[in-house]
ModelCIF file with pLDDT and N, C-alpha, C, O atoms, coordinates in Angstrom:
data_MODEL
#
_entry.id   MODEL 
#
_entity.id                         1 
_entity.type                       polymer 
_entity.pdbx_number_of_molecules   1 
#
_entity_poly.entity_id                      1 
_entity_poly.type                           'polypeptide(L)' 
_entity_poly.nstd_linkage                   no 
_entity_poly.nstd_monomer                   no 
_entity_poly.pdbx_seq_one_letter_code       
;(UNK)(UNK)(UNK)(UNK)(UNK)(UNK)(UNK)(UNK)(UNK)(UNK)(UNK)(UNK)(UNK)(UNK)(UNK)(UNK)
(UNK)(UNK)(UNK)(UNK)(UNK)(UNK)(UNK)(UNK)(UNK)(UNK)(UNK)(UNK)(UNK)(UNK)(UNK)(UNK)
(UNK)(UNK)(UNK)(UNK)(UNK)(UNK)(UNK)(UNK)(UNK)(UNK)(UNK)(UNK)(UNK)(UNK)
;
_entity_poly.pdbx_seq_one_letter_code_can   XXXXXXXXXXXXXXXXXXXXXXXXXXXXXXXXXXXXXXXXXXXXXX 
_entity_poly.pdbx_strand_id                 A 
#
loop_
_entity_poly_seq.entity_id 
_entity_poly_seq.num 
_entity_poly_seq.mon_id 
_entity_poly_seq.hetero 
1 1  UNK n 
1 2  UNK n 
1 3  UNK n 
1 4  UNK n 
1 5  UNK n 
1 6  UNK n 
1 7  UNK n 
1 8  UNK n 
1 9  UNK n 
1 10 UNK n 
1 11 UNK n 
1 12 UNK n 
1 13 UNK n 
1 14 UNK n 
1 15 UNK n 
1 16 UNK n 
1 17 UNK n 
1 18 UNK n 
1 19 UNK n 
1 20 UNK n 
1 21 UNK n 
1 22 UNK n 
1 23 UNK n 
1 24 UNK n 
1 25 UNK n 
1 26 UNK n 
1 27 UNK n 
1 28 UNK n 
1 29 UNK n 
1 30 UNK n 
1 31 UNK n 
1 32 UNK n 
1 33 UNK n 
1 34 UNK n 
1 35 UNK n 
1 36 UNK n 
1 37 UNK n 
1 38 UNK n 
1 39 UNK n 
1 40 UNK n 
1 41 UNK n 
1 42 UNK n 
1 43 UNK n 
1 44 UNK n 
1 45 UNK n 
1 46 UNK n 
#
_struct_asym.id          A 
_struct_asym.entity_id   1 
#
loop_
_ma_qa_metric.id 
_ma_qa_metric.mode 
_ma_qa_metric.name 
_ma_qa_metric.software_group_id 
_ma_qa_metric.type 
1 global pLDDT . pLDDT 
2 local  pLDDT . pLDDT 
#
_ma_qa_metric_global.metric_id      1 
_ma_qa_metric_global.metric_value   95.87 
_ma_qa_metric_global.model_id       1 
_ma_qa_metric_global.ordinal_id     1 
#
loop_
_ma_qa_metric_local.label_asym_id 
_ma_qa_metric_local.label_comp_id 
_ma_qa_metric_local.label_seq_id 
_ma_qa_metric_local.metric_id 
_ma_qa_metric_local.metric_value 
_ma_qa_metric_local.model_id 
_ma_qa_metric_local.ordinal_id 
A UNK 1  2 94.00 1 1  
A UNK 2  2 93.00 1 2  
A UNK 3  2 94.00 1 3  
A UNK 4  2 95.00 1 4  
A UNK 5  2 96.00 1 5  
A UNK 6  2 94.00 1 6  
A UNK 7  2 95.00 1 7  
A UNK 8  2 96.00 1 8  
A UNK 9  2 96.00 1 9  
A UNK 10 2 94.00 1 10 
A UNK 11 2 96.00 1 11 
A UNK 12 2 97.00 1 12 
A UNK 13 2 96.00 1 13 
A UNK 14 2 96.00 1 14 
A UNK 15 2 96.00 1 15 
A UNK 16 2 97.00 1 16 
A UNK 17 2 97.00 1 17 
A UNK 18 2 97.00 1 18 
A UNK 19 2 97.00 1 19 
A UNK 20 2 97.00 1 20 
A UNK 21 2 96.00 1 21 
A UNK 22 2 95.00 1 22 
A UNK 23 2 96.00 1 23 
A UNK 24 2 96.00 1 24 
A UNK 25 2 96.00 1 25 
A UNK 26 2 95.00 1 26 
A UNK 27 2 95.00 1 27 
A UNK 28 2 96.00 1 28 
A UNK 29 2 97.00 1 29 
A UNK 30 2 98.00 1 30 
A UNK 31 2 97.00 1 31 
A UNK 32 2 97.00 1 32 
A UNK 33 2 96.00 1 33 
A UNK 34 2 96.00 1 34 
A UNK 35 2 96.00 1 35 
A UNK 36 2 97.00 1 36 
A UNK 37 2 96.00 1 37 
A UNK 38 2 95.00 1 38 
A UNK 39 2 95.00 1 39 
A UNK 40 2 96.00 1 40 
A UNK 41 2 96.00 1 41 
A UNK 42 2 96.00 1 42 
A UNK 43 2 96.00 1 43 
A UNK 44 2 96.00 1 44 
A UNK 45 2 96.00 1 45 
A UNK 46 2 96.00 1 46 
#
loop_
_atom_site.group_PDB 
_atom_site.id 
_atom_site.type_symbol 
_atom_site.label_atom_id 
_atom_site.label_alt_id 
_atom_site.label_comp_id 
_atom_site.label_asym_id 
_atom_site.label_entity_id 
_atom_site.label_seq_id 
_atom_site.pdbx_PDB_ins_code 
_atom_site.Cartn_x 
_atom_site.Cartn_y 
_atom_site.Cartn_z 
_atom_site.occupancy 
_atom_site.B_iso_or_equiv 
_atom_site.pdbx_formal_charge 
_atom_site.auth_seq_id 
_atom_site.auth_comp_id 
_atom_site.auth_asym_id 
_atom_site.auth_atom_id 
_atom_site.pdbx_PDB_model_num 
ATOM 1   N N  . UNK A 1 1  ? 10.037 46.593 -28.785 1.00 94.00 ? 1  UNK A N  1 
ATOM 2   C CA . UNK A 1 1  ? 8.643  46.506 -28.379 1.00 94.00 ? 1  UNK A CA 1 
ATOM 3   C C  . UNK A 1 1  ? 7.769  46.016 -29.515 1.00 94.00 ? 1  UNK A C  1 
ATOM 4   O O  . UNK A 1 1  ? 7.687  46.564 -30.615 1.00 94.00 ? 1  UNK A O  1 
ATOM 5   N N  . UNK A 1 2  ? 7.023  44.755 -29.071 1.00 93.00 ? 2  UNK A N  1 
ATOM 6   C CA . UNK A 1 2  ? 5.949  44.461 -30.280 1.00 93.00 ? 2  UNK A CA 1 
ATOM 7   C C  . UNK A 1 2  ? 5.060  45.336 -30.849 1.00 93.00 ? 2  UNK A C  1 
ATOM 8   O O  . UNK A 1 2  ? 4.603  44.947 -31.924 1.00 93.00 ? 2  UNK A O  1 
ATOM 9   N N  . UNK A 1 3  ? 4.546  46.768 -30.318 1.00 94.00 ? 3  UNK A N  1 
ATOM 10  C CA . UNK A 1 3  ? 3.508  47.493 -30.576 1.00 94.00 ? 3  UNK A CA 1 
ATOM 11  C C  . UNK A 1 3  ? 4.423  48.322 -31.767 1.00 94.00 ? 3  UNK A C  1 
ATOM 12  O O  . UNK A 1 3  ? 3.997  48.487 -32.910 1.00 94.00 ? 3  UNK A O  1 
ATOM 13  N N  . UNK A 1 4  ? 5.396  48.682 -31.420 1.00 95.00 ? 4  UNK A N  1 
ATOM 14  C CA . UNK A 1 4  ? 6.275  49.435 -32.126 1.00 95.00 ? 4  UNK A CA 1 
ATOM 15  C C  . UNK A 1 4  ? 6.613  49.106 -33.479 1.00 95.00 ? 4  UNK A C  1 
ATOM 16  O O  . UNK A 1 4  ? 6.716  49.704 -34.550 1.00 95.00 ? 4  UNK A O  1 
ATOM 17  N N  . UNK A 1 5  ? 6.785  47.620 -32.925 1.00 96.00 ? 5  UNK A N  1 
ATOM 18  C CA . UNK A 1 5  ? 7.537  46.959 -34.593 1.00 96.00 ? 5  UNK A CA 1 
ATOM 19  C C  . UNK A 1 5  ? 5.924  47.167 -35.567 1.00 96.00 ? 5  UNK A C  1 
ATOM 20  O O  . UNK A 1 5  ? 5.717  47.774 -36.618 1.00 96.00 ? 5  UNK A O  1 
ATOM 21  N N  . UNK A 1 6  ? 5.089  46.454 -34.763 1.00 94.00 ? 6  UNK A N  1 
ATOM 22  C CA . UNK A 1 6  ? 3.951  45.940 -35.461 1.00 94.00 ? 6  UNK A CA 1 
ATOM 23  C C  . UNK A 1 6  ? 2.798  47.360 -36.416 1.00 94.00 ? 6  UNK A C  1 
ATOM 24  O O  . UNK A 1 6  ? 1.856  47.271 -37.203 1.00 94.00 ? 6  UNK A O  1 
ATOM 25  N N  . UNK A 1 7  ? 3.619  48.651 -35.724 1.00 95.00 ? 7  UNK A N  1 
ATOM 26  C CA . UNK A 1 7  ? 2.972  49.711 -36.262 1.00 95.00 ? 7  UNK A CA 1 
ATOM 27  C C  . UNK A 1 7  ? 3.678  50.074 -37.190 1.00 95.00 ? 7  UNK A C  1 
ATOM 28  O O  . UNK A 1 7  ? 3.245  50.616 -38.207 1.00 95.00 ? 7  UNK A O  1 
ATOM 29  N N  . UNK A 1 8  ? 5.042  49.781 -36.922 1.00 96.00 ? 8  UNK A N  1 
ATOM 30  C CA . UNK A 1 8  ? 6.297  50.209 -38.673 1.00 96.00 ? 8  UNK A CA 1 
ATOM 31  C C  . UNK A 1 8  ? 5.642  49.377 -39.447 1.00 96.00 ? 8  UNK A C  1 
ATOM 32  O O  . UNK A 1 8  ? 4.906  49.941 -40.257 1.00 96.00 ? 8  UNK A O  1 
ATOM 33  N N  . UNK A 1 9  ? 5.658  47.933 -39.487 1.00 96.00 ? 9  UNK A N  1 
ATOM 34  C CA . UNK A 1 9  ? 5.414  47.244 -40.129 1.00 96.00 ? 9  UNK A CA 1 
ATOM 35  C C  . UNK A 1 9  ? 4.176  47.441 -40.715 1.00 96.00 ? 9  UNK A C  1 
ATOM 36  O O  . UNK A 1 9  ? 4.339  47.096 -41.886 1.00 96.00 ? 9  UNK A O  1 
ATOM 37  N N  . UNK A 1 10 ? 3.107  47.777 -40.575 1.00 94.00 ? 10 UNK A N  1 
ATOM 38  C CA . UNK A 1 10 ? 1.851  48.473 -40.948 1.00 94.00 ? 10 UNK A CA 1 
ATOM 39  C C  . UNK A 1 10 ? 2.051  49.210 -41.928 1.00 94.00 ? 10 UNK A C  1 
ATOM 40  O O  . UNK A 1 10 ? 1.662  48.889 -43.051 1.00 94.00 ? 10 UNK A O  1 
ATOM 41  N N  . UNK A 1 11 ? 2.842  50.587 -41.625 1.00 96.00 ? 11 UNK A N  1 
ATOM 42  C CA . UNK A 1 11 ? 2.924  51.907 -41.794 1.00 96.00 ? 11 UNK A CA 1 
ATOM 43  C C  . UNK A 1 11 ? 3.957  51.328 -43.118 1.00 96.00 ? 11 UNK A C  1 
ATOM 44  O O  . UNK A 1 11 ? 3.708  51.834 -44.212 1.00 96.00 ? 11 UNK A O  1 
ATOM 45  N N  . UNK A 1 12 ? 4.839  50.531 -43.074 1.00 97.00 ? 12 UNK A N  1 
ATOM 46  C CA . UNK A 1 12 ? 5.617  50.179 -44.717 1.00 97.00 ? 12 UNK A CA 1 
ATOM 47  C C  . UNK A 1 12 ? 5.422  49.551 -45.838 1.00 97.00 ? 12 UNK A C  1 
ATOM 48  O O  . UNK A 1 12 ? 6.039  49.442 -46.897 1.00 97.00 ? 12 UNK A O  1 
ATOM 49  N N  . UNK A 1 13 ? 4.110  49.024 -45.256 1.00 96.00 ? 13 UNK A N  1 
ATOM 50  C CA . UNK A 1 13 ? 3.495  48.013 -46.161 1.00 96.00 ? 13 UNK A CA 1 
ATOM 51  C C  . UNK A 1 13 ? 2.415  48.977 -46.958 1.00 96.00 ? 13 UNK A C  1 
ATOM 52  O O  . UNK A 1 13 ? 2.338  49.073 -48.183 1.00 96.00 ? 13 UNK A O  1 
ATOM 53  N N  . UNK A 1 14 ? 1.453  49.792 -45.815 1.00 96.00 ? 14 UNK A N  1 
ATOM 54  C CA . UNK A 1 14 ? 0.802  50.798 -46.753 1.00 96.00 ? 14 UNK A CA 1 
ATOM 55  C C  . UNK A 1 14 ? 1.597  51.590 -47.310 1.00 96.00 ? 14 UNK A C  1 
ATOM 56  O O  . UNK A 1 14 ? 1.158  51.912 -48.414 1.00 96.00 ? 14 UNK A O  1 
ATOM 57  N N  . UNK A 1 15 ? 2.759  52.155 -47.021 1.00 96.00 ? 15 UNK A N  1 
ATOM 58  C CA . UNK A 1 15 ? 3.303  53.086 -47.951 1.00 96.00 ? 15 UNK A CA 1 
ATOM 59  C C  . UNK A 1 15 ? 4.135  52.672 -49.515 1.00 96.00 ? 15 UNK A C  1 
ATOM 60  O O  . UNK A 1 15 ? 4.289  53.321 -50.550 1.00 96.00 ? 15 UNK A O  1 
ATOM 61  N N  . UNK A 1 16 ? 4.589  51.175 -49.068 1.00 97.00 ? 16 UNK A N  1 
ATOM 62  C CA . UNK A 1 16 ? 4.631  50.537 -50.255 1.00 97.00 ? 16 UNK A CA 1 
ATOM 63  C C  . UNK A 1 16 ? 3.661  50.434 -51.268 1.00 97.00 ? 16 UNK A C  1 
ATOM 64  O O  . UNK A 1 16 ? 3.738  50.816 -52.436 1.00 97.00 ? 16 UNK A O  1 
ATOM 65  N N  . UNK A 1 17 ? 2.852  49.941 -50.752 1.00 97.00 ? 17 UNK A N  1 
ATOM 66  C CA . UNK A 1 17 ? 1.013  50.171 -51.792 1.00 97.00 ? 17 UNK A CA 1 
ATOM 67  C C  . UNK A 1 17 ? 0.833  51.055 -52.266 1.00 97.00 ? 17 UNK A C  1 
ATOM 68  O O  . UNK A 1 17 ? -0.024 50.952 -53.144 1.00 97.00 ? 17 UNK A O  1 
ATOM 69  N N  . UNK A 1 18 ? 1.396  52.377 -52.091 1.00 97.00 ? 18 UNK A N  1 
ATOM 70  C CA . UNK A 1 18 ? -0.014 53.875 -52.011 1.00 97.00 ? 18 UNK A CA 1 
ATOM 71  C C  . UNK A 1 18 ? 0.276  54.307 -53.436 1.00 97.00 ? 18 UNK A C  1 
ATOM 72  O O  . UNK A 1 18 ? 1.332  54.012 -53.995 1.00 97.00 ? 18 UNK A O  1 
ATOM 73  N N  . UNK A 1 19 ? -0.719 55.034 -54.025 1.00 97.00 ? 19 UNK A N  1 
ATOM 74  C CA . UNK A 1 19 ? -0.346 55.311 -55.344 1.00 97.00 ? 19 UNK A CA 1 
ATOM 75  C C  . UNK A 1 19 ? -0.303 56.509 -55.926 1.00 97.00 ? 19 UNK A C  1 
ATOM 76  O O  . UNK A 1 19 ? -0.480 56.924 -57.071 1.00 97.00 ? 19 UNK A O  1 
ATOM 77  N N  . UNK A 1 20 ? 0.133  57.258 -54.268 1.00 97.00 ? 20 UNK A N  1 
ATOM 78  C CA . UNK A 1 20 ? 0.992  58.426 -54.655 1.00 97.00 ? 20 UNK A CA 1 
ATOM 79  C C  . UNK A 1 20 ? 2.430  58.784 -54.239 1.00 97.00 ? 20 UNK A C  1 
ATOM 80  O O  . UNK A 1 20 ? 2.874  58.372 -53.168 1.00 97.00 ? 20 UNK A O  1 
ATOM 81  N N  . UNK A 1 21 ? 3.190  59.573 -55.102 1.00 96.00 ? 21 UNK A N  1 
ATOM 82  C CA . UNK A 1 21 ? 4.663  59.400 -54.705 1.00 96.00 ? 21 UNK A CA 1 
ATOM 83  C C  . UNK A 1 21 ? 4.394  60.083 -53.073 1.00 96.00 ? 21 UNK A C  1 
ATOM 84  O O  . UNK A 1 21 ? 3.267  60.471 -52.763 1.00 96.00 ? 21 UNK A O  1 
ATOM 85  N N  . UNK A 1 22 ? 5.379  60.156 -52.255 1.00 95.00 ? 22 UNK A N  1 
ATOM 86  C CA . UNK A 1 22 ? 6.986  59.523 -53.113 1.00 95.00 ? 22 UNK A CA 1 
ATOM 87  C C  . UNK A 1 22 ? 6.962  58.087 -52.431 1.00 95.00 ? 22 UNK A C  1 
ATOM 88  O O  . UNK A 1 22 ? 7.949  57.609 -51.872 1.00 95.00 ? 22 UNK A O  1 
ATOM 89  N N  . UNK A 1 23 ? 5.892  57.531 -52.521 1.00 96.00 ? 23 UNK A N  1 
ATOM 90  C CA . UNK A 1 23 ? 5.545  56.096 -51.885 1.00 96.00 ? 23 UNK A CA 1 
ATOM 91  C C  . UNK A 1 23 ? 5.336  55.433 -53.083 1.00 96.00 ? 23 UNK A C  1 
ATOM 92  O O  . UNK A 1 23 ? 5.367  56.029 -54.160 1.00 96.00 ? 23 UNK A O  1 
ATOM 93  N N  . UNK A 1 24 ? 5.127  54.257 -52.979 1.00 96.00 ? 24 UNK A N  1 
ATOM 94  C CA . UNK A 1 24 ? 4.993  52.828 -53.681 1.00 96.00 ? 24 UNK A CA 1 
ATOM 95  C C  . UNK A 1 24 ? 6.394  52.420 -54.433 1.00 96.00 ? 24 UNK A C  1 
ATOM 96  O O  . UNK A 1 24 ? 7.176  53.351 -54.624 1.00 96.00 ? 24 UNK A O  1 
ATOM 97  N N  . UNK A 1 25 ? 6.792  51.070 -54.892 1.00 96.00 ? 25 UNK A N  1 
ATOM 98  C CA . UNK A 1 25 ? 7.959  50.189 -55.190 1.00 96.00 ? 25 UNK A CA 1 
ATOM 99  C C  . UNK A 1 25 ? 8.968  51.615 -55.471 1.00 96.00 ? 25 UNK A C  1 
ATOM 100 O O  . UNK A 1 25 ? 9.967  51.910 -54.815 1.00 96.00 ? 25 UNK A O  1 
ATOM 101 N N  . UNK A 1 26 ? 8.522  52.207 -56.368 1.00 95.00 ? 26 UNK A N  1 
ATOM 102 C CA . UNK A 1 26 ? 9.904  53.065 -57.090 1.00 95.00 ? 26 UNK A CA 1 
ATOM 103 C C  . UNK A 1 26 ? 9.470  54.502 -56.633 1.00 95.00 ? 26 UNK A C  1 
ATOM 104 O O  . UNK A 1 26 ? 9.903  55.287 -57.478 1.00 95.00 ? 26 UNK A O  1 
ATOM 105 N N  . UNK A 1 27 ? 8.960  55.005 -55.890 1.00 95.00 ? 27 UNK A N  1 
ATOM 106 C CA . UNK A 1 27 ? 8.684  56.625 -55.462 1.00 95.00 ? 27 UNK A CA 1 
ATOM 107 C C  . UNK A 1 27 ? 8.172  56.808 -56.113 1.00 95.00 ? 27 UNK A C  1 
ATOM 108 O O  . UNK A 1 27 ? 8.586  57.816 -56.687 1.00 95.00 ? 27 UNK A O  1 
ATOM 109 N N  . UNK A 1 28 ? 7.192  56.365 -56.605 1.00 96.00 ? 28 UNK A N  1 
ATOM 110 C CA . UNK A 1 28 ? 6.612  57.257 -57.980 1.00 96.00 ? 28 UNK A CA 1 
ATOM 111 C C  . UNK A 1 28 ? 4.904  56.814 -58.060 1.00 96.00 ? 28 UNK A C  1 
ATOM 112 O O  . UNK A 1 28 ? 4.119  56.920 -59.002 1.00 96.00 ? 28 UNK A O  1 
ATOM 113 N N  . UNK A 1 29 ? 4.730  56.353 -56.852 1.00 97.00 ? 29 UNK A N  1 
ATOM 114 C CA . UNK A 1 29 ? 3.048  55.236 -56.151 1.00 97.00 ? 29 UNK A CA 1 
ATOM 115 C C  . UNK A 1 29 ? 3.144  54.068 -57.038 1.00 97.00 ? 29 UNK A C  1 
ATOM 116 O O  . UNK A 1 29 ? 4.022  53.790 -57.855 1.00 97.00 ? 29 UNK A O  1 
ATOM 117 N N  . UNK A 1 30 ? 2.346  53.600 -56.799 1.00 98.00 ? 30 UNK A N  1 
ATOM 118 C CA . UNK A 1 30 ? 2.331  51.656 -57.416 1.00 98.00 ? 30 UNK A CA 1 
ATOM 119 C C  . UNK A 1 30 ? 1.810  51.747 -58.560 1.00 98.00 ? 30 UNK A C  1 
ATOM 120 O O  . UNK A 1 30 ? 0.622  52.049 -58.678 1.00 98.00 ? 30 UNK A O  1 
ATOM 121 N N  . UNK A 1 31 ? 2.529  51.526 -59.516 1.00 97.00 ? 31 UNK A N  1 
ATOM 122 C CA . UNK A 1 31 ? 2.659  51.407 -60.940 1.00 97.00 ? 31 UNK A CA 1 
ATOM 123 C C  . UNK A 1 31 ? 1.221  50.905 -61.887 1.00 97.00 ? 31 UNK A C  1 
ATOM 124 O O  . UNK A 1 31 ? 1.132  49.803 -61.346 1.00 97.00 ? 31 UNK A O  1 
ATOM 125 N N  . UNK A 1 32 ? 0.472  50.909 -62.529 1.00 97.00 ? 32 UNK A N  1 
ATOM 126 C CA . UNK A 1 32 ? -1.004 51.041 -63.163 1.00 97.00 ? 32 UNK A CA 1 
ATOM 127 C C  . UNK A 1 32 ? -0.526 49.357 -63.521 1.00 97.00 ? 32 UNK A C  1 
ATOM 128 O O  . UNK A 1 32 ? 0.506  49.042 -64.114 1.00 97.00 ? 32 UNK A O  1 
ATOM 129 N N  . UNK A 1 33 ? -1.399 48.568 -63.076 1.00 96.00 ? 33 UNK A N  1 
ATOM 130 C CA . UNK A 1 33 ? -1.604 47.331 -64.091 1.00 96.00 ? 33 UNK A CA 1 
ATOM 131 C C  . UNK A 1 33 ? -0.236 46.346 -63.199 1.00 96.00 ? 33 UNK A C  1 
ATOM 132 O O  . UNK A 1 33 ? 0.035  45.193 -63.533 1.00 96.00 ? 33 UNK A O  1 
ATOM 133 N N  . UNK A 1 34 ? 0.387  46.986 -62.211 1.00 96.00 ? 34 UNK A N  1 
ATOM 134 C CA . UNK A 1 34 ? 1.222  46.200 -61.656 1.00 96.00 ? 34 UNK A CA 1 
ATOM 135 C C  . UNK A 1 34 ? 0.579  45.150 -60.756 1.00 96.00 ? 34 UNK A C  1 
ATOM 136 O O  . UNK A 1 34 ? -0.328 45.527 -60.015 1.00 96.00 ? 34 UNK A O  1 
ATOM 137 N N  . UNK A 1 35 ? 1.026  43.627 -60.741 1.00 96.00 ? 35 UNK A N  1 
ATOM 138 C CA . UNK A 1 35 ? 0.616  42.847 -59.805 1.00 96.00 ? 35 UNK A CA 1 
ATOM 139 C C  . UNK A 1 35 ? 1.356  42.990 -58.373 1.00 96.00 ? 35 UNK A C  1 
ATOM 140 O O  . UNK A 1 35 ? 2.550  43.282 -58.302 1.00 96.00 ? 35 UNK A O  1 
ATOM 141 N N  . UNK A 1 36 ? 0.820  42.837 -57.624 1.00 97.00 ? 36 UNK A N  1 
ATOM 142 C CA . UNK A 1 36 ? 0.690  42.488 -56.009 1.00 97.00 ? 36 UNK A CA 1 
ATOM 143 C C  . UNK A 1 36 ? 1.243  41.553 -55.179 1.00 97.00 ? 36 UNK A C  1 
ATOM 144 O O  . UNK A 1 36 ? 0.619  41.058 -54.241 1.00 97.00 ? 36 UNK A O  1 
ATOM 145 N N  . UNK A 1 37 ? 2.215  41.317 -55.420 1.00 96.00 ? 37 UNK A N  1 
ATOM 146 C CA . UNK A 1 37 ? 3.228  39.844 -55.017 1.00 96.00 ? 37 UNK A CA 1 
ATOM 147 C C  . UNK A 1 37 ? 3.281  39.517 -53.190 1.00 96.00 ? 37 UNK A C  1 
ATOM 148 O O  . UNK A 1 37 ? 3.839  40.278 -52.400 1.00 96.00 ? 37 UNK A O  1 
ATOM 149 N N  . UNK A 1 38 ? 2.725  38.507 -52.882 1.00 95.00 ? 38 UNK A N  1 
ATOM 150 C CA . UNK A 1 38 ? 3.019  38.231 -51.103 1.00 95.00 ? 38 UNK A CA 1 
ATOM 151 C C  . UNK A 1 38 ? 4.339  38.669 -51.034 1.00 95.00 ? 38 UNK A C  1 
ATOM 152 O O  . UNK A 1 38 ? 4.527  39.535 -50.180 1.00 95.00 ? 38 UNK A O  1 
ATOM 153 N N  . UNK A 1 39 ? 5.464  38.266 -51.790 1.00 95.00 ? 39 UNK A N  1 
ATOM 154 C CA . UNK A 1 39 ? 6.683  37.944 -51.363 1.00 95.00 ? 39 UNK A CA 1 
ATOM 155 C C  . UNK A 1 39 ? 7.147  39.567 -51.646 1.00 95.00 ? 39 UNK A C  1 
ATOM 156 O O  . UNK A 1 39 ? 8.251  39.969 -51.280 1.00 95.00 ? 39 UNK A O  1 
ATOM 157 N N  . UNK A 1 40 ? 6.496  40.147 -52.108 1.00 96.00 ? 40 UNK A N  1 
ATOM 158 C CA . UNK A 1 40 ? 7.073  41.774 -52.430 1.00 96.00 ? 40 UNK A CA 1 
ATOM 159 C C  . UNK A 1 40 ? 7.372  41.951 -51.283 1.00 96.00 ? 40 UNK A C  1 
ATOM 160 O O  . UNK A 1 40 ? 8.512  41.836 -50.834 1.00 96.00 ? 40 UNK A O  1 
ATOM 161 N N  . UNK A 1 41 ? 5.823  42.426 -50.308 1.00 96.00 ? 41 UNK A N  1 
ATOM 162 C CA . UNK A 1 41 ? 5.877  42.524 -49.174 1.00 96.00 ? 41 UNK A CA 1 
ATOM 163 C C  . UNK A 1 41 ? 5.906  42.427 -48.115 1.00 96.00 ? 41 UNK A C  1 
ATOM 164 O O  . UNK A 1 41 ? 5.661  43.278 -47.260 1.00 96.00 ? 41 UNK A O  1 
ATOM 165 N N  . UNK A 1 42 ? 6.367  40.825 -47.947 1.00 96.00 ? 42 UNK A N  1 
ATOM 166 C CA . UNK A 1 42 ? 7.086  40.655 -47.071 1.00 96.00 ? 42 UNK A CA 1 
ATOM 167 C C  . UNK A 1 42 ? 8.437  40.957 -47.085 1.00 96.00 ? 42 UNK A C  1 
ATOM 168 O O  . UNK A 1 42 ? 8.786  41.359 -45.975 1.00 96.00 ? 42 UNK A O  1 
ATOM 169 N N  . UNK A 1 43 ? 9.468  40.924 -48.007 1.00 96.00 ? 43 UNK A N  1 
ATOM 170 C CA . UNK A 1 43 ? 10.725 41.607 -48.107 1.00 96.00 ? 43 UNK A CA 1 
ATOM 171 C C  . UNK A 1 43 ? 10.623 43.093 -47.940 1.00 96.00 ? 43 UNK A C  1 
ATOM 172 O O  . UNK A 1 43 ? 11.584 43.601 -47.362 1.00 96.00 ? 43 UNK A O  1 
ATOM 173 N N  . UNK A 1 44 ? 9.682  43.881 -48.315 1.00 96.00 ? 44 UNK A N  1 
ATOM 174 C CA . UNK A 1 44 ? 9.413  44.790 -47.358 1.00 96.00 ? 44 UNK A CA 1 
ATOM 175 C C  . UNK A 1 44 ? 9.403  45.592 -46.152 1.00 96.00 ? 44 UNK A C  1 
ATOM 176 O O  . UNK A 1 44 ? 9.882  46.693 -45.881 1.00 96.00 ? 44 UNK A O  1 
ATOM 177 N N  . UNK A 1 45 ? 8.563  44.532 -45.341 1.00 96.00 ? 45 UNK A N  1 
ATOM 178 C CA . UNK A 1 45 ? 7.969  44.223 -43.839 1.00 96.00 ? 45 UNK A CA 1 
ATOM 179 C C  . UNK A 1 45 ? 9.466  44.051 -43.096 1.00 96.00 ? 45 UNK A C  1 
ATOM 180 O O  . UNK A 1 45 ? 9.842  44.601 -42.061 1.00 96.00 ? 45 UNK A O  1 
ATOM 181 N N  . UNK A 1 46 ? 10.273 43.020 -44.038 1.00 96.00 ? 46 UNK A N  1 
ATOM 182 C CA . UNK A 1 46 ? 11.780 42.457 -43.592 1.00 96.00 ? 46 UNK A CA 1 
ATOM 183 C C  . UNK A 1 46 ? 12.969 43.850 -43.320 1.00 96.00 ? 46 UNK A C  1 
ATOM 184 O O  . UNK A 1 46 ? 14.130 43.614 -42.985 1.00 96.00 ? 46 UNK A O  1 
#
């Protein structure tokens, strides 16, 4: 279902971002001074 995918896909992209654990790149929230790459998150999203 498109609604379905399109709400994971939401929901992984902010939790990738967030900059508290046990979310962002390494569990540990998104790293101080780290850049923001398109291609991060779309491999992500993927």
């Amino acid at each position: 279902g498109i609604e379905a995918v399109r709400r994971w896909v939401e929901l992984v992209i902010r939790q990738y971002l967030a900059p508290l654990p046990p979310y962002g790149p390494e569990g540990q929230g998104w790293p101080l001074g780290r850049s923001v790459i398109g291609a991060e998150l779309e491999a992500a999203a993927l």
